[in-house]
Protein backbone atom coordinates (compact mmCIF):
# COMPACT_ATOMS: atom_id res chain seq x y z
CA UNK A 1 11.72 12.80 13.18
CA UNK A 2 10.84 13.54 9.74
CA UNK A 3 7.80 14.96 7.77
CA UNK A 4 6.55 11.76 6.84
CA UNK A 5 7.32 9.69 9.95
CA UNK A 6 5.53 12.32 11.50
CA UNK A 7 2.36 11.85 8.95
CA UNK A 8 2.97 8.07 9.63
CA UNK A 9 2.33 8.19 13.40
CA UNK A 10 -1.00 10.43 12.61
CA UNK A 11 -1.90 8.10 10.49
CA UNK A 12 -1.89 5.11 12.70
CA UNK A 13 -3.32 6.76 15.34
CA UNK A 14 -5.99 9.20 13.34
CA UNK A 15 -6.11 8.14 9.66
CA UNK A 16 -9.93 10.27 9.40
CA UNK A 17 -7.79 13.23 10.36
CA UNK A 18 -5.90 12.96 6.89
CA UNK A 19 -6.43 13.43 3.08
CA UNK A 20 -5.85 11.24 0.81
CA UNK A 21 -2.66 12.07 -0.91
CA UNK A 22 -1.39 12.07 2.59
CA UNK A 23 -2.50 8.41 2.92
CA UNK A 24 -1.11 7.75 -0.20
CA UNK A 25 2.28 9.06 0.51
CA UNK A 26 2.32 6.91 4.02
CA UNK A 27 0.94 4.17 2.03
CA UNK A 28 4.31 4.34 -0.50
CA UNK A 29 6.46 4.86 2.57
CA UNK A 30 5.51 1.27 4.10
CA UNK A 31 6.06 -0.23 0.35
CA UNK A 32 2.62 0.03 -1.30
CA UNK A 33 2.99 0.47 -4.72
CA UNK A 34 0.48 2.26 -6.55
CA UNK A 35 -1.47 1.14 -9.24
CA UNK A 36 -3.86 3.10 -11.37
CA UNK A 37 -7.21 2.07 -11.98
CA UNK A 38 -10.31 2.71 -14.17
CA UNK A 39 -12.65 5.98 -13.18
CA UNK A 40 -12.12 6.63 -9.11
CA UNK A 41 -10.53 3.83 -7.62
CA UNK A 42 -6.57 3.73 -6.98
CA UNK A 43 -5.18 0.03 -6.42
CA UNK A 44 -2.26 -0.52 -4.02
CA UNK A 45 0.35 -3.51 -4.04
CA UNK A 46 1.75 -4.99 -1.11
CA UNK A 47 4.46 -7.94 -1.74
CA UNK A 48 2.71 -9.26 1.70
CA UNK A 49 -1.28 -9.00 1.00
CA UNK A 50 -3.16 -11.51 -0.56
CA UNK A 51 -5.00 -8.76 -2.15
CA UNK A 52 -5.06 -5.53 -3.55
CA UNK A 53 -5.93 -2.35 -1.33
CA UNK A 54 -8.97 -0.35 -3.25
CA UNK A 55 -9.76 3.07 -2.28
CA UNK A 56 -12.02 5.06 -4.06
CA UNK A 57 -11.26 8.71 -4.84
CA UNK A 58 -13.97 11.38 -5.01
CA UNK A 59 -12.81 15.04 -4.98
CA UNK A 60 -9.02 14.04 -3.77
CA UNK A 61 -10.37 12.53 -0.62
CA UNK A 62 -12.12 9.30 0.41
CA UNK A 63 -14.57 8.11 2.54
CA UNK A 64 -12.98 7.58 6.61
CA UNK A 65 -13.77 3.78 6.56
CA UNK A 66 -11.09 3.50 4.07
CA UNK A 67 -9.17 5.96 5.71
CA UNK A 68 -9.42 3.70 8.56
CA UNK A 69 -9.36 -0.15 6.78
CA UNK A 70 -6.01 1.27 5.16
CA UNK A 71 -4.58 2.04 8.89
CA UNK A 72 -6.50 -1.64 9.99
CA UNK A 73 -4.31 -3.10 7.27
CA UNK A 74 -0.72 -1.35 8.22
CA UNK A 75 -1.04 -2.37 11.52
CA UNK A 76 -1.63 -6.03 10.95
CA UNK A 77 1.65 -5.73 8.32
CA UNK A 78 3.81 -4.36 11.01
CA UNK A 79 2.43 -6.99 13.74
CA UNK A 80 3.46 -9.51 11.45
CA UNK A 81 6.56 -8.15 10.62
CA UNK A 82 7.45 -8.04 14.45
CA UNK A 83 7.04 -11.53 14.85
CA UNK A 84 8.95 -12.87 11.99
């Protein structure tokens, strides 16, 4: 298993335990792409989602409910996914 299938399994099943360049680099992993935004927020793509994924950035880290509505929004991509 590799670094960053490793930091994806922690962050399904712990995303508070992360920072937020580590959600960031799962986030790219599963195809969010990253798009920069005015002052703190970061915008992420996904070809799937309606909408855009906005976390706000204070201090390289970000609040857990983020942490945690990220993770939320992973896991509904990959239930889909499985049922296609």
């Amino acid at each position: 298993m590799t670094s960053i299938e490793k930091l994806f399994d922690k962050f399904l099943n712990c995303p508070t335990g992360l920072r937020y360049l580590e959600i960031e680099r799962v986030l790219i992993y599963f195809g969010f792409q990253k798009i920069l935004a005015k002052g703190s927020h970061v915008k992420f793509k996904h070809c799937d989602l309606k909408s855009d994924l906005i976390i706000p950035v204070h201090g390289n880290d970000c609040k857990n409910f983020y942490k945690i509505y990220s993770a939320k929004i992973v896991k509904k991509l990959i239930y889909e996914k499985s049922k296609k």
